[in-house]
N, C-alpha and C. Protein backbone atom coordinates (compact mmCIF):
# COMPACT_ATOMS: atom_id res chain seq x y z
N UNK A 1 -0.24 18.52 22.20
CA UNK A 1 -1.12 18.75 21.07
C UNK A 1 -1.93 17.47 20.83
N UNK A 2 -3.41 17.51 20.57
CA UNK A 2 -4.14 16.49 20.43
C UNK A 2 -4.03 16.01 18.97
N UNK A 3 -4.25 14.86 18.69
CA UNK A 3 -4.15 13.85 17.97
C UNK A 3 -5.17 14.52 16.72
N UNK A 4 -4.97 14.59 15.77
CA UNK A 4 -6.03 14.91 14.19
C UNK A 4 -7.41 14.53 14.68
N UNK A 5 -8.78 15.09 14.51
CA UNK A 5 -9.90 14.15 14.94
C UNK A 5 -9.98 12.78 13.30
N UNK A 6 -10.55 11.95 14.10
CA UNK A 6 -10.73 10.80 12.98
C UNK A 6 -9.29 10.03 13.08
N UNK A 7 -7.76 10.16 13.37
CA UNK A 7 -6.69 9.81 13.29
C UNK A 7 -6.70 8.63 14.35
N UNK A 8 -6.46 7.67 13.38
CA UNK A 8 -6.59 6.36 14.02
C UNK A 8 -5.95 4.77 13.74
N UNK A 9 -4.69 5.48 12.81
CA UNK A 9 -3.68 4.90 12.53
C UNK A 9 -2.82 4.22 13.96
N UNK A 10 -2.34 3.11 13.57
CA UNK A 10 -1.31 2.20 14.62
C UNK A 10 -2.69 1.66 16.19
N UNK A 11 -3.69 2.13 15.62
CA UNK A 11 -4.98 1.88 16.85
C UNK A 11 -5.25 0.58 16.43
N UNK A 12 -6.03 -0.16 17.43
CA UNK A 12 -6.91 -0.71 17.24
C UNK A 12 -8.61 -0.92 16.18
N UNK A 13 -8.55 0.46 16.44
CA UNK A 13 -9.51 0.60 15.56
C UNK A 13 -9.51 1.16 14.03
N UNK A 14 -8.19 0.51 13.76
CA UNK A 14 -7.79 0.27 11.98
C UNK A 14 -8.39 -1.11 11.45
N UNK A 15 -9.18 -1.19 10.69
CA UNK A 15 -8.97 -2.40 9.74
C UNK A 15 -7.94 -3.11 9.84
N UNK A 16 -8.22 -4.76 9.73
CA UNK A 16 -6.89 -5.48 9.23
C UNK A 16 -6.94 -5.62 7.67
N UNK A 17 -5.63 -5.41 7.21
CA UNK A 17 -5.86 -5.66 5.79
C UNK A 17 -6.17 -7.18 5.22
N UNK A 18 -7.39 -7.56 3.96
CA UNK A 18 -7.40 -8.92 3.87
C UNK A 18 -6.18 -9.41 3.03
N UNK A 19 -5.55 -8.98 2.93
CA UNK A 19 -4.11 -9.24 2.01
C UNK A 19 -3.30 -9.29 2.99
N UNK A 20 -2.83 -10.53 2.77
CA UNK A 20 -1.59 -10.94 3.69
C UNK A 20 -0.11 -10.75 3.15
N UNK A 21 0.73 -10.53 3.75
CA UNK A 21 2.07 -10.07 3.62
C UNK A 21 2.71 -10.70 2.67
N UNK A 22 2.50 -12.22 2.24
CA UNK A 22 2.76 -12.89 1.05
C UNK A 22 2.12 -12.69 -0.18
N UNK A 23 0.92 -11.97 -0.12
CA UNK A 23 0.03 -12.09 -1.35
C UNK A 23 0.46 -10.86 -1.88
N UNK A 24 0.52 -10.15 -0.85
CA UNK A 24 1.23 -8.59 -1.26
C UNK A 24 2.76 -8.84 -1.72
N UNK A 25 3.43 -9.38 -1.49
CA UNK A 25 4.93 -9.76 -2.00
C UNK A 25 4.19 -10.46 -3.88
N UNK A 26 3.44 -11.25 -3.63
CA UNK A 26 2.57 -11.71 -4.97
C UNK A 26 2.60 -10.80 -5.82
N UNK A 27 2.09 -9.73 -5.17
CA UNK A 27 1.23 -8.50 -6.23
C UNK A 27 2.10 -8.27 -6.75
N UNK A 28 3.55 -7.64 -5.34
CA UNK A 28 4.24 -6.88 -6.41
C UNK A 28 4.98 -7.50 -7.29
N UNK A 29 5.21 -8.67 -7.27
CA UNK A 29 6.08 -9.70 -8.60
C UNK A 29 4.96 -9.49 -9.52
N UNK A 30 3.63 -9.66 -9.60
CA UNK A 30 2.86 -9.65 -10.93
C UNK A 30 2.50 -8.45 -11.62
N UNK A 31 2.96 -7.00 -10.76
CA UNK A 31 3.34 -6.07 -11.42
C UNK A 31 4.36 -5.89 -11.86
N UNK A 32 5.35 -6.25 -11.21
CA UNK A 32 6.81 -5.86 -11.67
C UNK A 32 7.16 -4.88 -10.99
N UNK A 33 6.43 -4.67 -9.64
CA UNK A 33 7.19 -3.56 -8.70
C UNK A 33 8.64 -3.88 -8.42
N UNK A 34 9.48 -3.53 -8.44
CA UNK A 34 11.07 -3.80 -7.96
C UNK A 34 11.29 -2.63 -6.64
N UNK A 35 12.09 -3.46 -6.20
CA UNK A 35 12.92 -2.57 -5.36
C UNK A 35 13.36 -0.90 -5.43
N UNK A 36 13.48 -0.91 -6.74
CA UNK A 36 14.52 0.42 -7.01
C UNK A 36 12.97 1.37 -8.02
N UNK A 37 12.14 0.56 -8.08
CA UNK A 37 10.42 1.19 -8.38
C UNK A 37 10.26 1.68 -6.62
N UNK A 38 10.20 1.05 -5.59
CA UNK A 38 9.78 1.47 -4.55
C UNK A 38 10.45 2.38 -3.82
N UNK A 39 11.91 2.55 -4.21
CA UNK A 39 12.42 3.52 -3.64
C UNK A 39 12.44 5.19 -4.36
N UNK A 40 11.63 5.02 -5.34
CA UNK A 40 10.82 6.02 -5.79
C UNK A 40 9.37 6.39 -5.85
N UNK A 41 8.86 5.49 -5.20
CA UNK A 41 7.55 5.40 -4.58
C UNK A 41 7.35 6.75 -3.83
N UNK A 42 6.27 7.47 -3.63
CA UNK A 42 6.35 9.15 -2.44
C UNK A 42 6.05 7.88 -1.50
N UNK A 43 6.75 8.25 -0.20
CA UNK A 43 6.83 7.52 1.22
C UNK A 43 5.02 7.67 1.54
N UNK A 44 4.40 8.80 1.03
CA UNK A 44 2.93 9.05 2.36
C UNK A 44 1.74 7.75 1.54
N UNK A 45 2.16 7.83 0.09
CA UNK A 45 1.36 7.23 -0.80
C UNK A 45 1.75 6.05 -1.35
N UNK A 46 2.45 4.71 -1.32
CA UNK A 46 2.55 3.70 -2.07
C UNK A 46 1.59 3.04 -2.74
N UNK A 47 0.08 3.71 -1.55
CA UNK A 47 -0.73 2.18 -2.18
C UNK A 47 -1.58 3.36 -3.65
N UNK A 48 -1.36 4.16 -4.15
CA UNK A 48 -1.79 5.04 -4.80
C UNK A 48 -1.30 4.43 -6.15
N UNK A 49 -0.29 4.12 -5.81
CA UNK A 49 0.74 4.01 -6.93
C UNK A 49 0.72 2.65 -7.16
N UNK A 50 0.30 1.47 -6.31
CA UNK A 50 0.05 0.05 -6.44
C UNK A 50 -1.12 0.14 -7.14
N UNK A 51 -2.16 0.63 -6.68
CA UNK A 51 -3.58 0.37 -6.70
C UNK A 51 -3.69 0.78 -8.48
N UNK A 52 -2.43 1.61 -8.79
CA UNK A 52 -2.47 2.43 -10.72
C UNK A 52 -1.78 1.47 -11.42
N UNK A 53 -1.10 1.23 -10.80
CA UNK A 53 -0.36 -0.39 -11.39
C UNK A 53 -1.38 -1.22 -11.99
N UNK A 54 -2.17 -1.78 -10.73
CA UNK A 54 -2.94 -2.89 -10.56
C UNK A 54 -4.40 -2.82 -11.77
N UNK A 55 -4.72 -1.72 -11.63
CA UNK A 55 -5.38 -1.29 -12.74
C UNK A 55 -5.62 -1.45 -13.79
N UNK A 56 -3.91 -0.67 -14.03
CA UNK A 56 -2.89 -0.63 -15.34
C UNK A 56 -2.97 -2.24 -16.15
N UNK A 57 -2.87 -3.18 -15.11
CA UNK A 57 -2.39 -4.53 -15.35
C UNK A 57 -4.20 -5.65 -15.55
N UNK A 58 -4.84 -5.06 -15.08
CA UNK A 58 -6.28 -5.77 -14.82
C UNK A 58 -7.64 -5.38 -15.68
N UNK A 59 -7.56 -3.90 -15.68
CA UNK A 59 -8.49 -3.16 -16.12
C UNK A 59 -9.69 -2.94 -15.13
């Protein structure tokens, strides 16, 4: 079975994110994401739920 058209996840031709793996550890301390917040996170969507946070917290 062929691949989704447009599906281009784990490729090369993804974006790198400009947020690095520490700044993102950042975020989530200045939200107050915890551990036991992320393991109620839906698995397909986290950054849905960061990005409402971040919002939440910024305006």
């Amino acid at each position: 079975m062929p691949d989704p058209a447009g599906y281009t996840y784990g490729t090369d031709e993804v974006a790198r994110s400009p947020v690095s793996l520490a700044e993102l550890d950042e975020l989530r301390g200045t939200v107050g994401l915890t551990e036991e917040d992320e393991h109620y996170l839906p698995e397909e969507q986290p950054e849905v739920v960061l990005r409402e946070l971040l919002e939440f917290f910024v305006g």
